[in-house]
Protein backbone atom coordinates (compact mmCIF):
# COMPACT_ATOMS: atom_id res chain seq x y z
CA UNK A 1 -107.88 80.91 16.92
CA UNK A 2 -104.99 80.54 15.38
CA UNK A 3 -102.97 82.37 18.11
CA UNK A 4 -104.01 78.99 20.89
CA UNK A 5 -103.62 76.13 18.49
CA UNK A 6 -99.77 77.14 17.96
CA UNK A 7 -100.50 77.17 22.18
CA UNK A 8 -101.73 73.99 22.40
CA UNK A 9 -99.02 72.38 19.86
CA UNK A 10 -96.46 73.97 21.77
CA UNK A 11 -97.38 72.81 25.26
CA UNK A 12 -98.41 69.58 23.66
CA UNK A 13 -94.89 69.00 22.20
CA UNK A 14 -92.91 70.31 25.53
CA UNK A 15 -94.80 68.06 27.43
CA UNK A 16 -93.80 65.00 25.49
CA UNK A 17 -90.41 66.12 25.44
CA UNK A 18 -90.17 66.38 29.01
CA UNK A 19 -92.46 63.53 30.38
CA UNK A 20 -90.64 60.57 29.57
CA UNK A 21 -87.20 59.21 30.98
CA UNK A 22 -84.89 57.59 28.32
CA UNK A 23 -83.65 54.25 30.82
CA UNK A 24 -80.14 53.27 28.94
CA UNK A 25 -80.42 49.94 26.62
CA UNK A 26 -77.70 47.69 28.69
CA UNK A 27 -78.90 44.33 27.22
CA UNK A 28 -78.87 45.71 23.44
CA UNK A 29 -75.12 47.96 24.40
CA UNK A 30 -73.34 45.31 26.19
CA UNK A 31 -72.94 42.53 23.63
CA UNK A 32 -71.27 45.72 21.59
CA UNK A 33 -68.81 46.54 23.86
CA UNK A 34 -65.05 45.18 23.78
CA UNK A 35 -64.48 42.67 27.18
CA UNK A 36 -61.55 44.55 27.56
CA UNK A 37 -59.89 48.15 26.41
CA UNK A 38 -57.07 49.91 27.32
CA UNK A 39 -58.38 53.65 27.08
CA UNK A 40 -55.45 55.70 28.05
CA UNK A 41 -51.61 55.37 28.39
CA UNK A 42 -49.57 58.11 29.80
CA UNK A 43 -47.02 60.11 32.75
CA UNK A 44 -47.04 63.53 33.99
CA UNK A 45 -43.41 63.76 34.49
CA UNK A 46 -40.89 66.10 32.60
CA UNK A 47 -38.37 64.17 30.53
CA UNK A 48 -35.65 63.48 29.42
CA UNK A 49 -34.90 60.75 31.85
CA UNK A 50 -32.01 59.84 33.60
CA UNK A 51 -31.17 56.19 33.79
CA UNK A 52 -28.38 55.73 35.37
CA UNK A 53 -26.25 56.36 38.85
CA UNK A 54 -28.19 57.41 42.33
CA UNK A 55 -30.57 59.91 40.56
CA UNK A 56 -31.70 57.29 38.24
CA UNK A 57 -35.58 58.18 37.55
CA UNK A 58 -38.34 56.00 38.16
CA UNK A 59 -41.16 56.45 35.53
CA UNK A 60 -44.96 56.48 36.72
CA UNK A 61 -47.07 55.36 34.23
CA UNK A 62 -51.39 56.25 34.09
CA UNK A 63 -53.31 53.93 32.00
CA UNK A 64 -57.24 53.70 31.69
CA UNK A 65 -58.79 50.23 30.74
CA UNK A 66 -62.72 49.06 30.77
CA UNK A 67 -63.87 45.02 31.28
CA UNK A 68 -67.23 43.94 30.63
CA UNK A 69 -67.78 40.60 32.11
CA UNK A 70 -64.44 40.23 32.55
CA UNK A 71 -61.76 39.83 35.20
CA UNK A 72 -58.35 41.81 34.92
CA UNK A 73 -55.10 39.13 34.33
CA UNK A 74 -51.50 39.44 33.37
CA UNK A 75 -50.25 42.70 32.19
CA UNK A 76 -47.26 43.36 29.99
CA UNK A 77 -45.39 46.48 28.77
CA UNK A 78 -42.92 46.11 26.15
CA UNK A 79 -40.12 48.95 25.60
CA UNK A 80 -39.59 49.42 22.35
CA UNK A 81 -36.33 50.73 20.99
CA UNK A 82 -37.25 53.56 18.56
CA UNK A 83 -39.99 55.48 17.80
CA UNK A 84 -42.39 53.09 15.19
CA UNK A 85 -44.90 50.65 16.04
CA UNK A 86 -42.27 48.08 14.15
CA UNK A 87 -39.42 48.75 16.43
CA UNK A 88 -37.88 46.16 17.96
CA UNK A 89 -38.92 44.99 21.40
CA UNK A 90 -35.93 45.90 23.58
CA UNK A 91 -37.36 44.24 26.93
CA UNK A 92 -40.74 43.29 28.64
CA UNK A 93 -41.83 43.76 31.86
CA UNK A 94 -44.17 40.89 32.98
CA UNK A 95 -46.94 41.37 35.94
CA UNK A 96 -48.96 38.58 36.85
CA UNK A 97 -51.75 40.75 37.65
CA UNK A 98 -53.29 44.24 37.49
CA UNK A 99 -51.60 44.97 41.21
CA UNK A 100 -48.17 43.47 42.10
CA UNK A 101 -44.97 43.37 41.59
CA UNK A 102 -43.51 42.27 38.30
CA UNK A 103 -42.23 38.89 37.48
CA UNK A 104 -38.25 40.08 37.70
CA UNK A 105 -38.86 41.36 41.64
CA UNK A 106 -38.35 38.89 44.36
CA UNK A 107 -40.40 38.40 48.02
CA UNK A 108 -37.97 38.68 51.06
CA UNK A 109 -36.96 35.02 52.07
CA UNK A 110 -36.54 34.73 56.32
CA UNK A 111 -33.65 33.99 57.95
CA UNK A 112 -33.06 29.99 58.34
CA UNK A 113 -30.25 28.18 60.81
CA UNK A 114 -27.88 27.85 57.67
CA UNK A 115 -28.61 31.09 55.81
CA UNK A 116 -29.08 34.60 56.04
CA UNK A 117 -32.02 36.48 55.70
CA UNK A 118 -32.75 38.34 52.07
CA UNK A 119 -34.85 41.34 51.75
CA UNK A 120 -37.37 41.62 49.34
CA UNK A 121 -36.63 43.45 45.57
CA UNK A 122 -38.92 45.00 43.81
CA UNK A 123 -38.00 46.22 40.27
CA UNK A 124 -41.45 47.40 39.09
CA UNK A 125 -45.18 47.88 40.41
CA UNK A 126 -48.63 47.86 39.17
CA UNK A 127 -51.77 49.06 40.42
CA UNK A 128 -55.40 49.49 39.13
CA UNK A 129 -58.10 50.44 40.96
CA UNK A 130 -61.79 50.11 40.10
CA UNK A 131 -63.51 53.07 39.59
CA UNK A 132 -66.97 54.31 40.43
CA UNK A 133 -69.86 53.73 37.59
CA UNK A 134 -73.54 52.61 37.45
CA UNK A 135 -72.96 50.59 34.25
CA UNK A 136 -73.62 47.15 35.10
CA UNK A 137 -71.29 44.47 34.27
CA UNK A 138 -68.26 46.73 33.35
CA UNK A 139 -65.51 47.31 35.44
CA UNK A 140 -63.57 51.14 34.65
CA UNK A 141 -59.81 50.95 35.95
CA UNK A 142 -57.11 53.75 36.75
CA UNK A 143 -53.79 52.40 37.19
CA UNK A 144 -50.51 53.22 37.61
CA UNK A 145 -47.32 51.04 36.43
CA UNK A 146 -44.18 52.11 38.13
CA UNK A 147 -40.99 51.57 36.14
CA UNK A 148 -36.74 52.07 37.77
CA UNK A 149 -35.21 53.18 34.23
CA UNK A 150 -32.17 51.87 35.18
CA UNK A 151 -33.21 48.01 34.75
CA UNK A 152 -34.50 48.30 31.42
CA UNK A 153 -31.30 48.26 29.87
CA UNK A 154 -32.03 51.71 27.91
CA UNK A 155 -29.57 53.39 26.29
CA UNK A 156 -28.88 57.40 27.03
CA UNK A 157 -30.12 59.90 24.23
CA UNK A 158 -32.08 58.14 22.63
CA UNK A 159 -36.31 58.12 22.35
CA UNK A 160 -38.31 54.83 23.23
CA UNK A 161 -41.99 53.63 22.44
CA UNK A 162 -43.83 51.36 24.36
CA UNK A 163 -46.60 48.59 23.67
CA UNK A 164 -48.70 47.48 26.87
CA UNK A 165 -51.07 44.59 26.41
CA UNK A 166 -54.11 44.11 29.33
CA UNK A 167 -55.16 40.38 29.48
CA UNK A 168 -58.23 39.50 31.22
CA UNK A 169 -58.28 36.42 34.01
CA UNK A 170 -58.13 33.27 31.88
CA UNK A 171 -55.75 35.15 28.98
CA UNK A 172 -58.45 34.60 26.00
CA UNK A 173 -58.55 38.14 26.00
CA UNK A 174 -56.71 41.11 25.49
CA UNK A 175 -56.32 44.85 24.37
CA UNK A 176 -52.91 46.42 23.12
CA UNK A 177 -52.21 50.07 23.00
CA UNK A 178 -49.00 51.23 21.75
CA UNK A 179 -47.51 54.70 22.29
CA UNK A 180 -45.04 56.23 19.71
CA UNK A 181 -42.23 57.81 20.88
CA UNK A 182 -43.54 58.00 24.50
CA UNK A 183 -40.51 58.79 26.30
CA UNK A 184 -36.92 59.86 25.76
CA UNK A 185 -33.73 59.49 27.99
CA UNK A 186 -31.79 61.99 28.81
CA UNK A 187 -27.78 62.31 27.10
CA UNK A 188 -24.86 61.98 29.43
């Protein structure tokens, strides 16, 4: 007797385990999440970098960053020059947006009758591209920030930081993550 009670418990507790679906709680998780969060910064490239001449490197930059009920704005990464969070901003790099150009490059102007045409100069680059997720209401981005070393006025040797701070559309909001001694340059 005993033998088909510890039966019937057993089935009787499997089949509760296994007969319901657990739906996620959005409306009690959203209001807990940050509007916006820079997840990741990060590059896959082999330093030390070179800054200067004709094999001056370009950096490519990953971040991650998540917006709930929120639109990405202006983007800024700030170089700073040494390897603490308190070290001095050496230069910023503006974007108006999550995908552009920053605010130092400049569109190509046409030709006119009195002038000559210019081409277009673009310093540095940002893209971020939604990602694929069933959460409603929050938006997952991979991105990539494109840097030329040699505009940044860096200095050869030495080892930088950098600060990047992800706004969202009407600036109210923002996240900042900072990365200690992210990168170093390379001596001549």
């Amino acid at each position: 007797m005993k033998k088909y009670i510890n039966i019937v418990l057993a089935a009787l507790v499997t089949l509760t385990m296994f007969s319901c679906t657990k739906e996620a709680d959005v409306a009690g998780i959203e209001p807990k999440l940050p509007a916006i969060q820079l997840s990741s910064l990060g590059y896959q490239q082999v330093g030390p970098f070179v800054i200067s001449g004709n094999t001056a490197n370009t950096l490519l930059l990953n971040f991650g960053a998540t917006l709930t009920n929120q639109e990405p704005g202006a983007f800024k990464l700030e170089i700073l020059d040494g390897t603490t969070a308190a070290s001095p901003v050496l230069t910023t790099v503006n974007f108006a947006t999550w995908n552009g150009n920053d605010a130092t490059s400049t569109p190509a102007i046409p030709a006119t009758e009195t002038t000559p045409a210019k081409p277009a100069v673009v310093v540095h680059t940002i893209t971020a591209t939604p990602q694929e997720t069933t959460y409603p209401n929050t938006t997952v981005m991979a991105g990539t920030i494109l840097l030329k070393l040699n505009s940044l006025g860096l200095a050869a040797g030495k080892t930088y930081s950098v600060r990047a701070t992800a706004y969202n559309k009407d600036g109210s909001k923002n996240s900042v993550f900072t990365a200690l001694s992210f990168f170093k340059t390379a001596a001549l």
